[in-house]
Protein backbone atom coordinates (compact mmCIF):
# COMPACT_ATOMS: atom_id res chain seq x y z
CA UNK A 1 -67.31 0.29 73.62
CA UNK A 2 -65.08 -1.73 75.51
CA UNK A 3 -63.85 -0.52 78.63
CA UNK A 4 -59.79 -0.18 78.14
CA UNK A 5 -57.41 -0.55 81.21
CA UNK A 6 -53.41 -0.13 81.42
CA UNK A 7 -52.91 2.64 78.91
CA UNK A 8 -50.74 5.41 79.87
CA UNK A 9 -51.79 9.06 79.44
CA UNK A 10 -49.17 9.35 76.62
CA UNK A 11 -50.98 6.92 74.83
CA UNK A 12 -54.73 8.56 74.66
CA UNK A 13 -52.67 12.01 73.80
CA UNK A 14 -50.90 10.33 70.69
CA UNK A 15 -54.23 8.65 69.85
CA UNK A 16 -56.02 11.97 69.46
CA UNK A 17 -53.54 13.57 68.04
CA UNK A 18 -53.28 11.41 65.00
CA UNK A 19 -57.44 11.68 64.94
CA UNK A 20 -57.00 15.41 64.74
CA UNK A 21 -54.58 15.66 62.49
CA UNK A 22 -56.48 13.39 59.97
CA UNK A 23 -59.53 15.18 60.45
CA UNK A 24 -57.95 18.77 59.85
CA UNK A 25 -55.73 17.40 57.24
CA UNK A 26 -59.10 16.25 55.20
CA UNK A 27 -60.83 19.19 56.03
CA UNK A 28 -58.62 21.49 54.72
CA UNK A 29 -59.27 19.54 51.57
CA UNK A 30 -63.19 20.46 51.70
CA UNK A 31 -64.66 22.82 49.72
CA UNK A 32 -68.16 23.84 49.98
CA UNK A 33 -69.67 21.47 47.93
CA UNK A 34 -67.82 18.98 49.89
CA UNK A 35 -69.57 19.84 53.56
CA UNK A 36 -72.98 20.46 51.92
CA UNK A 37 -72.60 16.67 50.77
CA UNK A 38 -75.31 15.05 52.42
CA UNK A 39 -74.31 10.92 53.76
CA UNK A 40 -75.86 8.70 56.00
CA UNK A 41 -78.61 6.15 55.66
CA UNK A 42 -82.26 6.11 54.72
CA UNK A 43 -83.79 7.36 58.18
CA UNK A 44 -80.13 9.47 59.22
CA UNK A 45 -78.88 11.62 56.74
CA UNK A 46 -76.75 14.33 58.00
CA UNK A 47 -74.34 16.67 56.05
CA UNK A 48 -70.77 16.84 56.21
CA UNK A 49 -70.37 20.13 57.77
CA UNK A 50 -73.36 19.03 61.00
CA UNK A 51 -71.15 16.11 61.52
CA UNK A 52 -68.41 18.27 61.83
CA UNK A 53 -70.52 20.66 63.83
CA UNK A 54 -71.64 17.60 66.07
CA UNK A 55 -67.68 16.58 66.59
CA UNK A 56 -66.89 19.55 68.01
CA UNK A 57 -69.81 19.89 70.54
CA UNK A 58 -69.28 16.54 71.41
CA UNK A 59 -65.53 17.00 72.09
CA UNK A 60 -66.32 20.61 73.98
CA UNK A 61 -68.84 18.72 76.24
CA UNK A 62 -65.73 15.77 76.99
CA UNK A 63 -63.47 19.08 77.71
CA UNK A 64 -66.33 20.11 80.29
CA UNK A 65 -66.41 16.59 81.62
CA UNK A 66 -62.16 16.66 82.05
CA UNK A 67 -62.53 20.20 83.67
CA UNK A 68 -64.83 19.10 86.23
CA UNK A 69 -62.63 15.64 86.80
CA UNK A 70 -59.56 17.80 87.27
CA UNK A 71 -61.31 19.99 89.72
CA UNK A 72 -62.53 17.36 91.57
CA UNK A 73 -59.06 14.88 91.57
CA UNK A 74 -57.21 18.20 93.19
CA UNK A 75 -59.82 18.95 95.73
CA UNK A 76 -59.78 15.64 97.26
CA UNK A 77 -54.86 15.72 96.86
């Protein structure tokens, strides 16, 4: 991924935003069928629900990661 420079905060909070509200928007549309659906290709096949399972780790461990930025920015103010 390409490093991005020049972007206000504003910016990367309306940009996840609009991903979240996609993503709850379609799962609310799930049923159980729906997250059991398995995708992927021959060698990675996952179903719907781990990827969903695997978004929100991933997006707890980024949280972790901001935490420990913020603690560290207002040490060193």
């Amino acid at each position: 991924v390409k490093q991005r420079t020049g972007k206000s905060l504003s910016f990367y909070l309306d940009q996840l935003n609009k991903v979240r509200k996609q993503i709850i928007t379609r799962i609310t549309k799930m049923n159980q069928d729906d997250r059991e659906r398995i995708v992927g290709q021959e060698k990675q096949k996952y179903t719907i629900e781990w990827i969903l399972y695997h978004l929100n780790h991933h997006e707890a461990q980024h949280h972790g990661q901001i935490s420990i930025l913020n603690r560290l920015f207002n040490e060193n103010s």
